[in-house]
N, C-alpha and C. Protein backbone atom coordinates (compact mmCIF):
# COMPACT_ATOMS: atom_id res chain seq x y z
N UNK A 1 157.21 -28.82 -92.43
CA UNK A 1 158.46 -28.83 -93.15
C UNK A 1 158.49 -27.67 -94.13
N UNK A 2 159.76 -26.88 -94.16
CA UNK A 2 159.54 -25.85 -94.89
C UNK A 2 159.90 -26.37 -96.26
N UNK A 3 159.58 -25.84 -97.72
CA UNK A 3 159.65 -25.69 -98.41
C UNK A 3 160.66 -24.41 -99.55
N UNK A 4 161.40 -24.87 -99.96
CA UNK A 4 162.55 -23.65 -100.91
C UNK A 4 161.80 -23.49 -101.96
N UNK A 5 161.84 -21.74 -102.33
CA UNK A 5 160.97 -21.96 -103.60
C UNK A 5 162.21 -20.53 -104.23
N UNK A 6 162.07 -20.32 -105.21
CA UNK A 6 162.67 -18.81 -105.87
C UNK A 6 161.60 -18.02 -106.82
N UNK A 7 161.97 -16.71 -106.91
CA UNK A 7 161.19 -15.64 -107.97
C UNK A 7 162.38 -16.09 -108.97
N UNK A 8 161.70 -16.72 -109.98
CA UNK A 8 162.58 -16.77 -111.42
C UNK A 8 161.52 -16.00 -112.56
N UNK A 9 162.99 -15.18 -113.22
CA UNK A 9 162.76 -14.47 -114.42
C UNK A 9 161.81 -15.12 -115.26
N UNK A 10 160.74 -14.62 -115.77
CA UNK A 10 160.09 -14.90 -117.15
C UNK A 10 160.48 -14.44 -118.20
N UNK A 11 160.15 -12.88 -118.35
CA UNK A 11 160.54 -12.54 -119.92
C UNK A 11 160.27 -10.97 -119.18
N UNK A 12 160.56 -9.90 -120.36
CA UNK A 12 160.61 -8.33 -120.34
C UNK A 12 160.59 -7.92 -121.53
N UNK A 13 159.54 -6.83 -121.50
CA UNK A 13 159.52 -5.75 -122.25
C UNK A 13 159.42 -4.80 -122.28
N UNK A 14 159.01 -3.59 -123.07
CA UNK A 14 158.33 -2.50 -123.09
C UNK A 14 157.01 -2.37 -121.65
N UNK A 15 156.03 -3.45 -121.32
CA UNK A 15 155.37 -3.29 -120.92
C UNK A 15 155.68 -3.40 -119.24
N UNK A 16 156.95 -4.18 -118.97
CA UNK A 16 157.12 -4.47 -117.53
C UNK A 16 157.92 -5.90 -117.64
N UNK A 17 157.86 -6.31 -116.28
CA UNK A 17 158.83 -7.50 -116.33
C UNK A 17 157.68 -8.50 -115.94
N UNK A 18 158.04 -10.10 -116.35
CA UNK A 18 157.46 -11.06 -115.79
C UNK A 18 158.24 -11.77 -115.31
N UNK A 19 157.72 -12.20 -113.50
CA UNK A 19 158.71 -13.09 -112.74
C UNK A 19 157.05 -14.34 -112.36
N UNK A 20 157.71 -15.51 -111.75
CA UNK A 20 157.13 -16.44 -111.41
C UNK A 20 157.81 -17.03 -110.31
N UNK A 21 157.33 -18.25 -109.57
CA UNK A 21 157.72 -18.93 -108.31
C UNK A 21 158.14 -20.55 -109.32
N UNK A 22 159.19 -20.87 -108.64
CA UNK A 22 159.43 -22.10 -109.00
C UNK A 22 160.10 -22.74 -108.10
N UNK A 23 159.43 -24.24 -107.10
CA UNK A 23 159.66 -24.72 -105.95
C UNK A 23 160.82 -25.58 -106.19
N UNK A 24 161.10 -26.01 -104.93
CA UNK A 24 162.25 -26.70 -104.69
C UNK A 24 161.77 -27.68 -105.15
N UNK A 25 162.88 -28.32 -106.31
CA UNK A 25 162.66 -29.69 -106.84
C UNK A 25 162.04 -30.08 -107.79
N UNK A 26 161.72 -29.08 -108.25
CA UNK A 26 160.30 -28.52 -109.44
C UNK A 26 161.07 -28.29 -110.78
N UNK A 27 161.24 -28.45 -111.63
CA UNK A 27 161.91 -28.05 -113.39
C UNK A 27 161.33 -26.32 -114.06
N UNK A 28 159.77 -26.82 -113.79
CA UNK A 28 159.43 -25.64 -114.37
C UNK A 28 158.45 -24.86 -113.12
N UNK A 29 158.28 -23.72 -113.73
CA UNK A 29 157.96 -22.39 -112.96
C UNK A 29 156.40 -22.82 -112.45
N UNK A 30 155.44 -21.67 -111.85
CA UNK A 30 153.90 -22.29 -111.31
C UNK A 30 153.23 -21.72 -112.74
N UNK A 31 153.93 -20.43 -113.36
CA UNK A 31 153.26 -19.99 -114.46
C UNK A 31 153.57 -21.08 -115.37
N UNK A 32 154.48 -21.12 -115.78
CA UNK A 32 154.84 -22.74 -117.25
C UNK A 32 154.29 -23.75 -116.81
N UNK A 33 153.93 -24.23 -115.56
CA UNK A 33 152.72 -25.48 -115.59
C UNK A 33 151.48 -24.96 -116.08
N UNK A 34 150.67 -23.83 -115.51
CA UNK A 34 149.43 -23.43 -115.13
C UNK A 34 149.51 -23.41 -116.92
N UNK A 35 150.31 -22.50 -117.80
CA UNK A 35 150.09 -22.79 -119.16
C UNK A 35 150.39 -24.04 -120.14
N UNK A 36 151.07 -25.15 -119.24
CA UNK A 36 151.28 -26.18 -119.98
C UNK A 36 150.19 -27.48 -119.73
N UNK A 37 149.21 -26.93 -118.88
CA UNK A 37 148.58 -27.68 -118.08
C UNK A 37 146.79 -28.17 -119.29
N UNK A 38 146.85 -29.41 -119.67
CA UNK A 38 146.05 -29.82 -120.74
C UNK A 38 144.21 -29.51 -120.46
N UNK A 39 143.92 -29.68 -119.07
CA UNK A 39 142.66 -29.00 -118.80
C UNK A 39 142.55 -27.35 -119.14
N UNK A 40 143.77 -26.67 -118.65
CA UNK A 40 144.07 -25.26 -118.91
C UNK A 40 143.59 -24.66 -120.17
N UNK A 41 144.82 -25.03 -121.05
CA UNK A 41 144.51 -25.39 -122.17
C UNK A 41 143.03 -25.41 -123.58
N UNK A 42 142.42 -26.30 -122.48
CA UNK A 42 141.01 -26.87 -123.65
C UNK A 42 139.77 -25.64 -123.12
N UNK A 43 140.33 -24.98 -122.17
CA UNK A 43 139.58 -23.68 -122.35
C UNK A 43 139.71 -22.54 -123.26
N UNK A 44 138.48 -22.29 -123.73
CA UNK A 44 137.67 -21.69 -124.59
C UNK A 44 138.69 -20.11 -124.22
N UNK A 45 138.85 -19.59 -123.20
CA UNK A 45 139.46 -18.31 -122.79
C UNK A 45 140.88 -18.78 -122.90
N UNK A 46 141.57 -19.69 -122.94
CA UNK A 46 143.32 -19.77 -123.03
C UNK A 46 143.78 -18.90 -123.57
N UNK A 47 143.80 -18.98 -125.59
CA UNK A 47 144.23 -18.56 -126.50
C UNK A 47 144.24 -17.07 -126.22
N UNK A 48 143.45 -16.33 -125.57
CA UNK A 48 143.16 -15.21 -125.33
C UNK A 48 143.59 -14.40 -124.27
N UNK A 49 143.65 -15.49 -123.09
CA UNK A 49 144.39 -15.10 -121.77
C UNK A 49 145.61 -14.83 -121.95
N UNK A 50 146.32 -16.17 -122.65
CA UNK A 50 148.05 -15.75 -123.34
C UNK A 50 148.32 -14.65 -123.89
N UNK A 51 147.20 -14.14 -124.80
CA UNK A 51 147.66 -13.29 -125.59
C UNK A 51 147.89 -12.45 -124.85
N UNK A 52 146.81 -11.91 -123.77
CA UNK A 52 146.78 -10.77 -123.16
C UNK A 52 147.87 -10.53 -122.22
N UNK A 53 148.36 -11.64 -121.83
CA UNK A 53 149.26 -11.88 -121.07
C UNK A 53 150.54 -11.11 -121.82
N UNK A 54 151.05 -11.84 -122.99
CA UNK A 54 151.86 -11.30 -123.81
C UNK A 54 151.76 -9.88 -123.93
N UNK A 55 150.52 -9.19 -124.77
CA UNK A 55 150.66 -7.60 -125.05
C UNK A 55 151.12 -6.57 -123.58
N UNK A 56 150.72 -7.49 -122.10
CA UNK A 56 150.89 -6.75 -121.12
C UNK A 56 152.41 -6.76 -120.85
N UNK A 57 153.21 -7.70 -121.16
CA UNK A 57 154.48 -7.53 -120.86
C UNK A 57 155.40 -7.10 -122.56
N UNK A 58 154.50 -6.78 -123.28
CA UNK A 58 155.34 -6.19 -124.46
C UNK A 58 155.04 -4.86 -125.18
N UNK A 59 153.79 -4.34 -124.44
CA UNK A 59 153.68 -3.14 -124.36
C UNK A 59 152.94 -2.12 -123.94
N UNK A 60 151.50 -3.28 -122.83
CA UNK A 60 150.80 -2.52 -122.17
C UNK A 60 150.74 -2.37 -120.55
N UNK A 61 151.66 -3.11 -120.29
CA UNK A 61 151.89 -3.20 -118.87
C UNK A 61 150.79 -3.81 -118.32
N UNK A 62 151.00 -3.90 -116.95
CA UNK A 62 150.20 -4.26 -115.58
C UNK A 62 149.17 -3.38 -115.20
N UNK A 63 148.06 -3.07 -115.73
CA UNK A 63 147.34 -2.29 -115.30
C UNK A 63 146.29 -2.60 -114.74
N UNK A 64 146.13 -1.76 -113.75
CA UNK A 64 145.08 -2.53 -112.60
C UNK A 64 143.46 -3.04 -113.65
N UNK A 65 143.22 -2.53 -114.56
CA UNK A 65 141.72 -2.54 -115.34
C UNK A 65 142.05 -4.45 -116.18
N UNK A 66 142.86 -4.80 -115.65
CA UNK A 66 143.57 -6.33 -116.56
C UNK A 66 142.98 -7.59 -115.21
N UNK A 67 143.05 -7.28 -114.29
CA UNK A 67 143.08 -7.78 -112.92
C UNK A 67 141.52 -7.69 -111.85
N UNK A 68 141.42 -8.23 -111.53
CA UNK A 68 140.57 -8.33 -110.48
C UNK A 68 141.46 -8.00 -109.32
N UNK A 69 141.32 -7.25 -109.03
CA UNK A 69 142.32 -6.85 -107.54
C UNK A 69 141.75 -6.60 -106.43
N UNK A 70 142.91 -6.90 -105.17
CA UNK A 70 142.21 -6.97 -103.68
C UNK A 70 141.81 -8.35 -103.67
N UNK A 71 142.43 -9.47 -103.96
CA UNK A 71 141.34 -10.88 -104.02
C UNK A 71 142.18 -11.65 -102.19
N UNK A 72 143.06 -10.43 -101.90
CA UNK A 72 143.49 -11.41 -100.80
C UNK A 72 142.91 -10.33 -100.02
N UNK A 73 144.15 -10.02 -99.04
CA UNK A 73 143.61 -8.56 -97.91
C UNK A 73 143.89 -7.82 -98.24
N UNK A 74 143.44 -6.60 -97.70
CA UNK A 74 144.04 -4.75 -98.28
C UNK A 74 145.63 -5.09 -98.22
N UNK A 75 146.44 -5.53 -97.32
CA UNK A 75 148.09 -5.74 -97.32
C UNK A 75 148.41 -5.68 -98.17
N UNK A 76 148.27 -7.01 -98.97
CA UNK A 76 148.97 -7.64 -100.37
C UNK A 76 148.41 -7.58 -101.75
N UNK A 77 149.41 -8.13 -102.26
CA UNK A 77 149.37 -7.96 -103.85
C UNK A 77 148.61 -9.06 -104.28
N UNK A 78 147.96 -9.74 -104.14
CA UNK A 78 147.39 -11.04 -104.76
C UNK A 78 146.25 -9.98 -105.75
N UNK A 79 146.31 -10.70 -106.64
CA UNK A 79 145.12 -10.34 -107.98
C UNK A 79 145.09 -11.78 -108.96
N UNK A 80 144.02 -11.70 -109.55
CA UNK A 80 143.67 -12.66 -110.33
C UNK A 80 143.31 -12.19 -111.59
N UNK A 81 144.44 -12.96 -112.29
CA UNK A 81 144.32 -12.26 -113.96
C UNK A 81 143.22 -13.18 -114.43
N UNK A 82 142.38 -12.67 -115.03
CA UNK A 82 141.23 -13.89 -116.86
C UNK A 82 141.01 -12.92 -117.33
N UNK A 83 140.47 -12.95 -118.53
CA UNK A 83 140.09 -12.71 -119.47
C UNK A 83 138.47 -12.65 -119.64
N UNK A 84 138.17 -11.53 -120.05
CA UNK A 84 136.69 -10.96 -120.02
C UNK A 84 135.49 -11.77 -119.36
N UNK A 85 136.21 -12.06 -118.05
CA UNK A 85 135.37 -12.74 -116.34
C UNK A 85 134.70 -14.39 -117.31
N UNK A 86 136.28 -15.06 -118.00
CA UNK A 86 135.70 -15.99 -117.89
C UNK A 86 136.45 -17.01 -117.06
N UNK A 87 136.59 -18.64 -116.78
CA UNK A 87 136.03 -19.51 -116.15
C UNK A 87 137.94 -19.30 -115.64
N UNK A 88 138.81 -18.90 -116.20
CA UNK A 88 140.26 -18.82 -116.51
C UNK A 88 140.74 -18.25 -115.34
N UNK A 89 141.86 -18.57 -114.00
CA UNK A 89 141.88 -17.86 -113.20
C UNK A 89 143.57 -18.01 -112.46
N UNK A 90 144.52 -16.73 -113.00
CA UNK A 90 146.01 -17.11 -112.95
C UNK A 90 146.20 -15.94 -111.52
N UNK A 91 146.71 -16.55 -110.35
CA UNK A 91 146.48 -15.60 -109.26
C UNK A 91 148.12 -15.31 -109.61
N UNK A 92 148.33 -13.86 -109.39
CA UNK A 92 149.54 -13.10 -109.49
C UNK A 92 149.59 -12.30 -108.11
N UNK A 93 150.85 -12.08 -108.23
CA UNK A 93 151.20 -10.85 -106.85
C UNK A 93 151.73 -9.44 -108.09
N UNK A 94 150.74 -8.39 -108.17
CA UNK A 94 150.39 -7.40 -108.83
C UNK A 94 151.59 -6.98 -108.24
N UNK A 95 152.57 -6.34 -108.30
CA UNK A 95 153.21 -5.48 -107.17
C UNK A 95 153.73 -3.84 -108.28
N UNK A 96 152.96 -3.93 -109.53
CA UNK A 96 153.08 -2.40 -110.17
C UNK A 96 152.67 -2.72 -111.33
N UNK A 97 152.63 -1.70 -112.10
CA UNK A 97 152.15 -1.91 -113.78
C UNK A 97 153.12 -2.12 -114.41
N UNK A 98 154.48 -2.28 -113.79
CA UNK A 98 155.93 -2.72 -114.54
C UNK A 98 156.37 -4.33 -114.06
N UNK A 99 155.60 -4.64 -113.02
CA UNK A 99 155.90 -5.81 -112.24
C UNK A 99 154.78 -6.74 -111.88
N UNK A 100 155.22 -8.11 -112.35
CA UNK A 100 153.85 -9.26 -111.95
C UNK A 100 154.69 -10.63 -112.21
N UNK A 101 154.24 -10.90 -110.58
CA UNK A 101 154.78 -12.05 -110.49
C UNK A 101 153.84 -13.29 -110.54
N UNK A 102 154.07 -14.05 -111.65
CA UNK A 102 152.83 -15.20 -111.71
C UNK A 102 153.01 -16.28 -110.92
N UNK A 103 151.71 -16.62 -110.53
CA UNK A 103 151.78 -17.84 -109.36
C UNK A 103 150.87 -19.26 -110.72
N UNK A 104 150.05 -19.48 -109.91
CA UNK A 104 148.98 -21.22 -110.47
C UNK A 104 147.44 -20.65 -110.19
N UNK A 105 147.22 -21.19 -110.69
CA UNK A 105 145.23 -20.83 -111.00
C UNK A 105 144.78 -22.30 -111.34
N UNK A 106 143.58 -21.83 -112.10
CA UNK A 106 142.86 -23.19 -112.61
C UNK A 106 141.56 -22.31 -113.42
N UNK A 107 140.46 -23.72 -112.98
CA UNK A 107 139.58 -23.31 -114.18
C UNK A 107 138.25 -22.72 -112.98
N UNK A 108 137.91 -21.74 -112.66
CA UNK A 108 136.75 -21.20 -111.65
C UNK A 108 135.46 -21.31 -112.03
N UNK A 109 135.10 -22.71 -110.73
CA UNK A 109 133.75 -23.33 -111.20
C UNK A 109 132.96 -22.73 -110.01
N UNK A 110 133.30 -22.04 -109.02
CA UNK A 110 132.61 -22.24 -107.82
C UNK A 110 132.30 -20.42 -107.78
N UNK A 111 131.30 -20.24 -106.36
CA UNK A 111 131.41 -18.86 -106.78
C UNK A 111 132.44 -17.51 -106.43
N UNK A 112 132.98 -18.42 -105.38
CA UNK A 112 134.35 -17.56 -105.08
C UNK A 112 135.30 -18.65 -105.06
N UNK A 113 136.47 -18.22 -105.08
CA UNK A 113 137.94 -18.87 -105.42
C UNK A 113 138.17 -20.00 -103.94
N UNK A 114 137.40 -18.92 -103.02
CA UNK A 114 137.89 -19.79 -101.62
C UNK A 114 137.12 -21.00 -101.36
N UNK A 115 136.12 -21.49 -102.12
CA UNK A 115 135.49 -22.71 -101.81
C UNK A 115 136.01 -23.34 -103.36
N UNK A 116 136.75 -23.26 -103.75
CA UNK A 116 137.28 -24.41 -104.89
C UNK A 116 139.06 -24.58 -104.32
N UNK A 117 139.17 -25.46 -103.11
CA UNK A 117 140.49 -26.22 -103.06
C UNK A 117 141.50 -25.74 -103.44
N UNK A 118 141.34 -25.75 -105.08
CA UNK A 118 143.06 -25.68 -106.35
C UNK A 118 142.92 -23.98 -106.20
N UNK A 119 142.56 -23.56 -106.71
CA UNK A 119 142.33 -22.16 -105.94
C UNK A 119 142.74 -21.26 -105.13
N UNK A 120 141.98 -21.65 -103.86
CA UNK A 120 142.39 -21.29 -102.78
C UNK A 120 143.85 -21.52 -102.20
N UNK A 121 144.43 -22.36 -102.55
CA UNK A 121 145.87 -22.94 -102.18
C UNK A 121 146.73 -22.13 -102.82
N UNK A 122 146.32 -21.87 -104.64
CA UNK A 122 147.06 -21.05 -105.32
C UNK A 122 147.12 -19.68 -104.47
N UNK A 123 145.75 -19.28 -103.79
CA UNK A 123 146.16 -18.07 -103.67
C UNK A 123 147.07 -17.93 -102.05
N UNK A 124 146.65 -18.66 -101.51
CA UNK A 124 147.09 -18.35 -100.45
C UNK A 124 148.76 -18.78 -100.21
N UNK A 125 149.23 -19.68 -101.12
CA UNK A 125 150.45 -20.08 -101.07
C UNK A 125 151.33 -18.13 -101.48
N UNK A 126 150.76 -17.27 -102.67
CA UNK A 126 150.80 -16.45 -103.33
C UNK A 126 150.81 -15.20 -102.08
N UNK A 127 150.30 -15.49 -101.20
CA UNK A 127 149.88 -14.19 -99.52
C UNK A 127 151.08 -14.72 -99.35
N UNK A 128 151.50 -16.33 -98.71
CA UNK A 128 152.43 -16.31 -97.79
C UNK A 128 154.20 -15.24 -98.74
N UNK A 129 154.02 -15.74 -100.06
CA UNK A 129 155.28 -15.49 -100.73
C UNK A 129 155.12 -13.99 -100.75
N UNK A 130 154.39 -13.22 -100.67
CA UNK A 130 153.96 -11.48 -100.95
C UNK A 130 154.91 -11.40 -99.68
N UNK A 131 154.15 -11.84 -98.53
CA UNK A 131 154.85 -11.42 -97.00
C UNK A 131 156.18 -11.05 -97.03
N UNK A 132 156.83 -12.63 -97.36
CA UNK A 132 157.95 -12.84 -97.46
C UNK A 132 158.97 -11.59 -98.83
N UNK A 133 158.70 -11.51 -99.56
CA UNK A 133 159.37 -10.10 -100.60
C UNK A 133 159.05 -9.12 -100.01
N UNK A 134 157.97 -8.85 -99.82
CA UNK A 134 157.51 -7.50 -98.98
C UNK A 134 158.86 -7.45 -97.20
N UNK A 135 159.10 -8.22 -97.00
CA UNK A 135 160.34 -8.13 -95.84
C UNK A 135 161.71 -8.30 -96.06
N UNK A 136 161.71 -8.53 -97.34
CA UNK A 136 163.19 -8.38 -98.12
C UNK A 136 163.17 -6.99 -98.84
N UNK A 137 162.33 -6.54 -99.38
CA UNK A 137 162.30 -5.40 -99.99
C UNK A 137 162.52 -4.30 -98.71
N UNK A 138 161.61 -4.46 -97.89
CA UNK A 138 162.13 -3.54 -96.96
C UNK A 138 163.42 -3.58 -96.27
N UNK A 139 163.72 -4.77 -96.02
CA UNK A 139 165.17 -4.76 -95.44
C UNK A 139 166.28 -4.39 -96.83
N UNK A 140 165.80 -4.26 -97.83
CA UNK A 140 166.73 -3.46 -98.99
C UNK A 140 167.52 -4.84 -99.62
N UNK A 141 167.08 -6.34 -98.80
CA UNK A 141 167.50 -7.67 -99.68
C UNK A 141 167.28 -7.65 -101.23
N UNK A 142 165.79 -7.07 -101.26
CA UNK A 142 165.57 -7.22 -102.85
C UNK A 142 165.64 -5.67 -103.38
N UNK A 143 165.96 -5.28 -104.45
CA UNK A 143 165.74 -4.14 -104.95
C UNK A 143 165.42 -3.98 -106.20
N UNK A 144 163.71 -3.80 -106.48
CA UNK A 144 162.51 -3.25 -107.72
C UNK A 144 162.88 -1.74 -108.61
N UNK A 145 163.31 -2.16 -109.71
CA UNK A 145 163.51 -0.90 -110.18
C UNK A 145 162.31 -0.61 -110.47
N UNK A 146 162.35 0.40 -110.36
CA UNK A 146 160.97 1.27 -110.46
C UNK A 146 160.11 1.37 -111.77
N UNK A 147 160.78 1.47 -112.52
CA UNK A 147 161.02 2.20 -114.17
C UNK A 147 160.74 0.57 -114.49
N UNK A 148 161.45 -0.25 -114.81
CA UNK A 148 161.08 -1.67 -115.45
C UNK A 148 160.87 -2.74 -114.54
N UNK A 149 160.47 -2.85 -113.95
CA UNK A 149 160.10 -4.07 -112.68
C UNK A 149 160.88 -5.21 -112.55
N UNK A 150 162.79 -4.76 -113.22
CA UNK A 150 163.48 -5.67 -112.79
C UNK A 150 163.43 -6.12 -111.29
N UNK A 151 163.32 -6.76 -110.68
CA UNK A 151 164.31 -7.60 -109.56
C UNK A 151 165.84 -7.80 -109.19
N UNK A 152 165.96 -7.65 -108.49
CA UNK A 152 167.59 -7.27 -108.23
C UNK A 152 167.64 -8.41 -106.47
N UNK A 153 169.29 -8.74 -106.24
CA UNK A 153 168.85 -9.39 -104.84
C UNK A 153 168.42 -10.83 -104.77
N UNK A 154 168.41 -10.92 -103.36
CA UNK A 154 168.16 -13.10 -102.74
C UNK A 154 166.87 -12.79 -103.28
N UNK A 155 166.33 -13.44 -104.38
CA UNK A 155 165.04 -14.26 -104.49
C UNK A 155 164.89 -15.59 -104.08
N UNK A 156 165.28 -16.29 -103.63
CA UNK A 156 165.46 -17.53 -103.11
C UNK A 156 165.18 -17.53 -101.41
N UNK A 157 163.86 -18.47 -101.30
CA UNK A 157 162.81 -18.22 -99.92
C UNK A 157 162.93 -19.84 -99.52
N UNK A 158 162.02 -19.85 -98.16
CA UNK A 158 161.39 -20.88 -97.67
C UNK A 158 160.48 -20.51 -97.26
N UNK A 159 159.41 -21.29 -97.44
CA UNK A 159 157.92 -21.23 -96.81
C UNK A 159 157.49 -22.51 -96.01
């Protein structure tokens, strides 16, 4: 059964734009759970992840040295944002240093992402949605300004 999901706006600044996924039937976004989320939270790296999160969209952008990148295939954009490699793990579709679209993470107990379940789902739900923009963008459905990583165009999918 397919699933409706949309790229909804986060916030913009100086540093780039922030978009997120928010499913059919859902209130809030995968990023506003993953930060409203009380295990999330009682980590020691939170306070810090936010922040960084913040300075990147208010005035340092998306830069690949923020990211662990390449965490899916050479294709796509999947990267995994934490904070100085700790336990903290928010999988994004990187798609520029003006543009990041946040997906769901968790807390990384295992030694790669793909043998912890919550994880792996985050990321791979995160491949299928890359595909899918990556074939709207080319068909000229969506259009990325270059300069500020607005979104323009159907953001609104099924998976």
């Amino acid at each position: 059964m397919k699933r409706g999901f949309e790229i909804v706006y986060q916030e913009h600044g100086l540093g780039g734009a922030l978009y997120s996924v928010r499913f059919e039937g859902e209130e809030k976004s995968e990023l506003d759970k993953f930060l409203e989320d009380r295990r999330i939270q009682a980590s020691k790296d939170f306070d810090s992840l936010v922040s960084r999160l913040e300075d990147m969209v208010d005035s340092f952008g998306f830069k690949e040295h923020f990211f662990k990148i390449r965490e899916g295939s050479i294709r796509d954009s999947l990267a995994a944002f934490h904070y100085d490699n700790g336990p903290l793990r928010l999988f994004c579709l990187r798609w520029s240093s003006v543009l990041l679209i946040a997906g769901s993470g968790g807390i990384k107990r295992t030694r790669t992402y793909q043998d912890d379940g919550v994880l792996r789902d985050a990321a791979e739900k995160l491949q299928r949605i890359d595909e899918l923009i990556q074939a709207r963008q080319k068909s000229r459905d969506i259009i990325i300004d270059a300069t500020t990583g607005m979104m323009a165009g159907n953001l609104n999918f099924y998976i």
